[in-house]
Protein backbone atom coordinates (compact mmCIF):
# COMPACT_ATOMS: atom_id res chain seq x y z
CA UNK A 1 -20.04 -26.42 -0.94
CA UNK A 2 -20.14 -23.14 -3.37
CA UNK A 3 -22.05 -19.77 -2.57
CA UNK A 4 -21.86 -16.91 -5.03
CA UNK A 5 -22.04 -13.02 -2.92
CA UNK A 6 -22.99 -10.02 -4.56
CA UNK A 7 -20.49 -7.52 -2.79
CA UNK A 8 -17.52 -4.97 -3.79
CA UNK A 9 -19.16 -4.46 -6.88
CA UNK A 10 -18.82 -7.97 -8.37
CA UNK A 11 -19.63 -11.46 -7.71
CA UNK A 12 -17.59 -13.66 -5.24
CA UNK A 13 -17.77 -17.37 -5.58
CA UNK A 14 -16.25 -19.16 -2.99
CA UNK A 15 -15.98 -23.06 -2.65
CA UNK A 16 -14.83 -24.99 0.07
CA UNK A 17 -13.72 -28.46 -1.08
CA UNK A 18 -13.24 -30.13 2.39
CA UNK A 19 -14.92 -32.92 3.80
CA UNK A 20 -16.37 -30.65 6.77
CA UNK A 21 -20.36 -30.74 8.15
CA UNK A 22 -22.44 -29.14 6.03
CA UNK A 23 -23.10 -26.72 9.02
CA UNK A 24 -19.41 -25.53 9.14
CA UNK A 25 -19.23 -25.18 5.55
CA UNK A 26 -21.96 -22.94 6.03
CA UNK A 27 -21.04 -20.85 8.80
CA UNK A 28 -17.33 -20.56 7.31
CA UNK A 29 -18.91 -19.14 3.96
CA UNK A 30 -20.64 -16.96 6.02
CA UNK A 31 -17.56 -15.87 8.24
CA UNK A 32 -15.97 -15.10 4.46
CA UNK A 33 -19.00 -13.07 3.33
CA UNK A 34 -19.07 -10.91 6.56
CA UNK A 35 -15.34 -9.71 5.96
CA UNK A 36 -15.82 -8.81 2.51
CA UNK A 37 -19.23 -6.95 2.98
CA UNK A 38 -16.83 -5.65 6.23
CA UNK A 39 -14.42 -4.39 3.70
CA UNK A 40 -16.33 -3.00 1.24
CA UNK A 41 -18.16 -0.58 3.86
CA UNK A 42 -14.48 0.50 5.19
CA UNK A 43 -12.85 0.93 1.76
CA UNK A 44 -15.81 1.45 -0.81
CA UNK A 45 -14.98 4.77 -2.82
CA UNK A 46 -18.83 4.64 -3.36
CA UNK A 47 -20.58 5.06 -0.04
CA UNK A 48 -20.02 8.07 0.95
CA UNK A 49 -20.04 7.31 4.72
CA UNK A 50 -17.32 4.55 4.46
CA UNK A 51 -13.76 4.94 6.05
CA UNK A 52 -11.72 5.20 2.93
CA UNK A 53 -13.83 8.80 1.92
CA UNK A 54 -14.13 9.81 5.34
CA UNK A 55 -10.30 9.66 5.51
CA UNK A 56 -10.43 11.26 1.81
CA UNK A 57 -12.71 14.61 2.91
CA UNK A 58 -10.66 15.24 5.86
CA UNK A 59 -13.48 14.39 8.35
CA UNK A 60 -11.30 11.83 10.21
CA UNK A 61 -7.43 12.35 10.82
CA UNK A 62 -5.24 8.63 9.37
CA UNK A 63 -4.25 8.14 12.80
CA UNK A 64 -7.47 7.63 13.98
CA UNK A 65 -8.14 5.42 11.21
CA UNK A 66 -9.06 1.62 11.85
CA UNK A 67 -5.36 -0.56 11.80
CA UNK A 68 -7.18 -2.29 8.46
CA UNK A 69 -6.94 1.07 6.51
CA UNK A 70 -3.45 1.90 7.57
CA UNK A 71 -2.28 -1.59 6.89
CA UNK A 72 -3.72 -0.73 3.41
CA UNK A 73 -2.22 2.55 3.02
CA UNK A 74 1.47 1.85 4.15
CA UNK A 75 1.19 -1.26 1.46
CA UNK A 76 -0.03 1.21 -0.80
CA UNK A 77 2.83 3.22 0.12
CA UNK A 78 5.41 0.41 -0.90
CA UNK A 79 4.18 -0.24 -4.01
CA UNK A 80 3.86 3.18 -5.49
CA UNK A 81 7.81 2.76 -4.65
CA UNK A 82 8.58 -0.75 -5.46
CA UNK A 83 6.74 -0.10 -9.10
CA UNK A 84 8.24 3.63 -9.62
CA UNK A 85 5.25 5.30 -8.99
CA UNK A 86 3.00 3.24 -11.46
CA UNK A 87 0.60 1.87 -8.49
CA UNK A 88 -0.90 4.93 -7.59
CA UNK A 89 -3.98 5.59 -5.36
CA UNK A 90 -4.15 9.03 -6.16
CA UNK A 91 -4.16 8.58 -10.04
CA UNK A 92 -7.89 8.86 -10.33
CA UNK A 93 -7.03 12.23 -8.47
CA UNK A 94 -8.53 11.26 -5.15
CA UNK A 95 -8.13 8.21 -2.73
CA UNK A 96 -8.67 4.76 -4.50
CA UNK A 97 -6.70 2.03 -2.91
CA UNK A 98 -9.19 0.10 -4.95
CA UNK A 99 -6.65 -2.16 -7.05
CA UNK A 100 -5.17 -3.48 -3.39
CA UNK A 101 -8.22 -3.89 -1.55
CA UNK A 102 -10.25 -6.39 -3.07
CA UNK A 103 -7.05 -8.85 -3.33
CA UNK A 104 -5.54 -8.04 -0.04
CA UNK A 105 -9.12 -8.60 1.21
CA UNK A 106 -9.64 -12.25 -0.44
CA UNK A 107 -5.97 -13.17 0.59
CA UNK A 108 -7.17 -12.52 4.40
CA UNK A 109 -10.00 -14.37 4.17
CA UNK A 110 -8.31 -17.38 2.31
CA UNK A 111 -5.84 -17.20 4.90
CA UNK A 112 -8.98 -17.49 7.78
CA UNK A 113 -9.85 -20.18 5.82
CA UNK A 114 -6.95 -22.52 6.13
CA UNK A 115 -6.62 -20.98 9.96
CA UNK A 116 -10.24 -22.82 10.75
CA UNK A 117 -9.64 -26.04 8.85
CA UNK A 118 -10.75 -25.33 5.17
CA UNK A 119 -7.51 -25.93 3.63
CA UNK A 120 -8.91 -26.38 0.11
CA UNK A 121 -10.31 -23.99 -1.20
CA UNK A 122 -11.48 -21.54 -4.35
CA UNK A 123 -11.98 -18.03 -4.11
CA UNK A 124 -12.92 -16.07 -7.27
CA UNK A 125 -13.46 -12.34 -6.41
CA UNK A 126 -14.27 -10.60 -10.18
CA UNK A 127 -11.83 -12.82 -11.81
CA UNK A 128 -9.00 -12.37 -8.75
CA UNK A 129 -8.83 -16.09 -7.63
CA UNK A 130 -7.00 -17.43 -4.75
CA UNK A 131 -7.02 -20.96 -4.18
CA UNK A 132 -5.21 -23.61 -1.84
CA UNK A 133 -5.02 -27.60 -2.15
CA UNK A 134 -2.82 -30.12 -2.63
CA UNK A 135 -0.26 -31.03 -5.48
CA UNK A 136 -2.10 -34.35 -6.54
CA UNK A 137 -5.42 -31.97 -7.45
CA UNK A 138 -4.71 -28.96 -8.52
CA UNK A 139 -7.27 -26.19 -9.49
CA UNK A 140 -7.83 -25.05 -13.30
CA UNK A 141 -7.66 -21.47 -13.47
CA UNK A 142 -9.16 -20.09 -17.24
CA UNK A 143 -7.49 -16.37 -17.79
CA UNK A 144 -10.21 -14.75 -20.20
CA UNK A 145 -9.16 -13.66 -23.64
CA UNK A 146 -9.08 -10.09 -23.18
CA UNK A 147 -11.24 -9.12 -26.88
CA UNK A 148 -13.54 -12.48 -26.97
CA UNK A 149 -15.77 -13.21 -23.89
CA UNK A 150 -16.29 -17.17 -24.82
CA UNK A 151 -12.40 -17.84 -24.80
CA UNK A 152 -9.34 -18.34 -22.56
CA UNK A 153 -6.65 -17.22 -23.42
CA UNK A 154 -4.45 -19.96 -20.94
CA UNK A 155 -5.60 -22.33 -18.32
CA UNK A 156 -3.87 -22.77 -15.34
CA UNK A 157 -3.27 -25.28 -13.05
CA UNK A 158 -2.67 -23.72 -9.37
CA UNK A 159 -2.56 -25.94 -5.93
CA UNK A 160 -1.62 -22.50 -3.30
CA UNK A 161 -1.39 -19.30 -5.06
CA UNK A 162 -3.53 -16.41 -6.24
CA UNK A 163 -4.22 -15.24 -9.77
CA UNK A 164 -5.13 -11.66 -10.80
CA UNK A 165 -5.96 -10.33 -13.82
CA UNK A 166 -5.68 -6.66 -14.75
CA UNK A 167 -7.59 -5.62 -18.18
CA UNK A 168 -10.30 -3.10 -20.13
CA UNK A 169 -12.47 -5.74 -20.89
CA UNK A 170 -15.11 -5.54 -17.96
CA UNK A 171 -14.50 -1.67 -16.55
CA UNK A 172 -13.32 -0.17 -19.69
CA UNK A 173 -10.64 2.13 -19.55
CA UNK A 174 -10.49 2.36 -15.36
CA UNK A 175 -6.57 2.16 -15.11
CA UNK A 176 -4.89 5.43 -15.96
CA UNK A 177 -1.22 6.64 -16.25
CA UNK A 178 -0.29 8.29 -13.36
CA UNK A 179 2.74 10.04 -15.46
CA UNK A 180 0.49 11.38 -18.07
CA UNK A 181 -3.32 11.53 -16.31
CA UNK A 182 -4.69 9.25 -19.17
CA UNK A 183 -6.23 5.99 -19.61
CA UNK A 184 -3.27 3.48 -20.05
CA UNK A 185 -2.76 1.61 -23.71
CA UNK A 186 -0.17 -1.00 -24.97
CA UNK A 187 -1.50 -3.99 -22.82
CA UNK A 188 -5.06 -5.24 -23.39
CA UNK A 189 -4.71 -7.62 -20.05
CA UNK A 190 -1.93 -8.32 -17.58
CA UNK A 191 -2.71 -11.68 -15.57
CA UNK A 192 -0.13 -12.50 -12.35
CA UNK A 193 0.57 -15.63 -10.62
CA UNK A 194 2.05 -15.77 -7.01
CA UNK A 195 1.87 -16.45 -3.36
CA UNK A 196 0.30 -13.42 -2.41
CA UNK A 197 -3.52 -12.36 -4.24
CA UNK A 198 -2.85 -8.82 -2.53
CA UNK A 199 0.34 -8.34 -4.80
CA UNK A 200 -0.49 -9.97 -7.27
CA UNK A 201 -3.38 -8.08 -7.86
CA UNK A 202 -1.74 -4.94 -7.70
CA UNK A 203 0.97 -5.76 -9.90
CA UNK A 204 -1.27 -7.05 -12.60
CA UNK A 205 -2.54 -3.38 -12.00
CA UNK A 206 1.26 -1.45 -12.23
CA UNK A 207 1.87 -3.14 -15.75
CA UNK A 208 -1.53 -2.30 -17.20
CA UNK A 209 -0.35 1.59 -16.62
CA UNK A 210 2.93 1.39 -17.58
CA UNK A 211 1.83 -0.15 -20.87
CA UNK A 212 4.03 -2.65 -22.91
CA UNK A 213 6.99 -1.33 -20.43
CA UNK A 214 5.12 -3.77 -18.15
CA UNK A 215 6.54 -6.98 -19.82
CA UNK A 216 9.44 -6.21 -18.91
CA UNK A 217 9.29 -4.83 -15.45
CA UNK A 218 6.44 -8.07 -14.77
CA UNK A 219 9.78 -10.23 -15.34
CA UNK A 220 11.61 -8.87 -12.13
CA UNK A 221 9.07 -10.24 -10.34
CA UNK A 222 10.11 -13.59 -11.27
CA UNK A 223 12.54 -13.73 -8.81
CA UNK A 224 9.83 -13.34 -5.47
CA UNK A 225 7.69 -16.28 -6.66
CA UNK A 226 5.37 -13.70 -9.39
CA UNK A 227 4.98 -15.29 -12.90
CA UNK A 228 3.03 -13.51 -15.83
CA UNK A 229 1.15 -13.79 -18.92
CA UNK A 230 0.08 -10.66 -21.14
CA UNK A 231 -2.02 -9.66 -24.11
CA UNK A 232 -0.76 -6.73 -26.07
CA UNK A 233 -3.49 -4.38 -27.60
CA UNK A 234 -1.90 -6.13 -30.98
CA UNK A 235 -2.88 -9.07 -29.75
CA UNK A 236 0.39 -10.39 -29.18
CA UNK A 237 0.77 -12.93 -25.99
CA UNK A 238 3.97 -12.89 -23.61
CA UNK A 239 4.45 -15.67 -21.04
CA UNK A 240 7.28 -16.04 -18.11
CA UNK A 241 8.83 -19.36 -18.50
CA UNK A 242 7.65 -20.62 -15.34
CA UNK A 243 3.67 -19.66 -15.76
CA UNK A 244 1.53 -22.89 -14.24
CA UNK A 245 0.07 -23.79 -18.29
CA UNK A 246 -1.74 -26.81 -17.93
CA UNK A 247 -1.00 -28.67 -21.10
């Protein structure tokens, strides 16, 4: 069963590949949808009611904060360590824990997924795909080429893992250098493969802003399960030896 939901400003598709009642399929889409329109209202830095700018305006103290945006924050936390300051949710200048949420929020809900039975499945959240299976089928992941909308630049074949994709091709210039203030250059699109969407997601992120010093730094992840692929703004293409090409 597939469903496509408008929500955190882009579309979700989700599809649920097991041979479940049509009923459950439903109602487990719909258990998906609720936690990301759930998540979106907490974190969205563009309602100006939700938790996240709340937090940011000083009308609510972090320790009253739900456990959700904590959880998010103390992540945060780590990775602005863990990537020397790079990953940054005050690079913007205000509160954005925008390049963690939506992939921390997908990995929970894939994780719900396999928890009530649905233990093959495709999430694509904006072109941040988790997906879980078996060996025997895996699922073909296309990364877009980062300059031409009708091309891949690799497909992918992934049976449990996540897949993010970091580049200026769909929100222009939206990842800045937190070292300088400016819009980040040297890498057109960072994608990241791994166990975790949530870190993936935000490493993919933490290269695009440190530029083509990203290649390098993307390899240390090698060694916690992350593999990479990027596109210079040259056009030049760097893979780690163990990304999931599909011949």
């Amino acid at each position: 069963m597939r469903h496509v939901e408008m929500v955190m400003g882009t579309a979700v598709s989700i599809e649920l590949a097991d041979p479940l009642p049509d009923a459950r399929l439903r109602e487990l889409i719909g258990d998906v949808c609720a936690w990301l329109h759930e998540v979106d209202e907490r974190f969205s830095t563009y309602r100006p009611d939700s938790e996240v700018n709340r937090l940011q305006r000083g009308a609510v103290r972090l320790e009253d904060c739900s456990a959700d945006l904590r959880d998010v924050l103390g992540a945060c936390a780590d990775l602005w360590r863990s990537t020397d300051g790079f990953f940054d949710v005050y690079a913007t200048g205000g509160l954005d824990p925008s390049g963690y949420v939506k992939g921390w929020s997908v990995e929970v809900a894939s994780a719900r997924l396999a928890a009530a039975g649905a233990r093959r499945h495709h999430i694509n959240a904006g072109g941040d795909v988790r997906v879980r299976g078996d060996a025997e089928r895996p699922w073909r992941i296309g990364v877009r080429h980062p300059t031409e909308a009708d091309r891949v630049s690799w497909v992918l074949g992934v049976t449990d893992g996540a897949v993010a994709t970091s580049g200026r091709y769909e929100r222009g210039d939206h990842v800045r250098n937190p070292r300088t203030g400016r819009a980040a250059c040297g890498l057109a699109s960072a994608t990241v493969v791994g166990p975790d969407l949530a870190l993936a997601d935000a490493y993919a992120t933490a290269a695009i802003a440190m530029g083509q010093a990203g290649i390098d730094w993307l390899a240390t992840r090698v060694a916690d399960g992350y593999e990479s692929a990027v596109v210079t703004d040259d056009g030049r293409a760097y893979t780690s030896a163990g990304l999931p090409v599909l011949s």
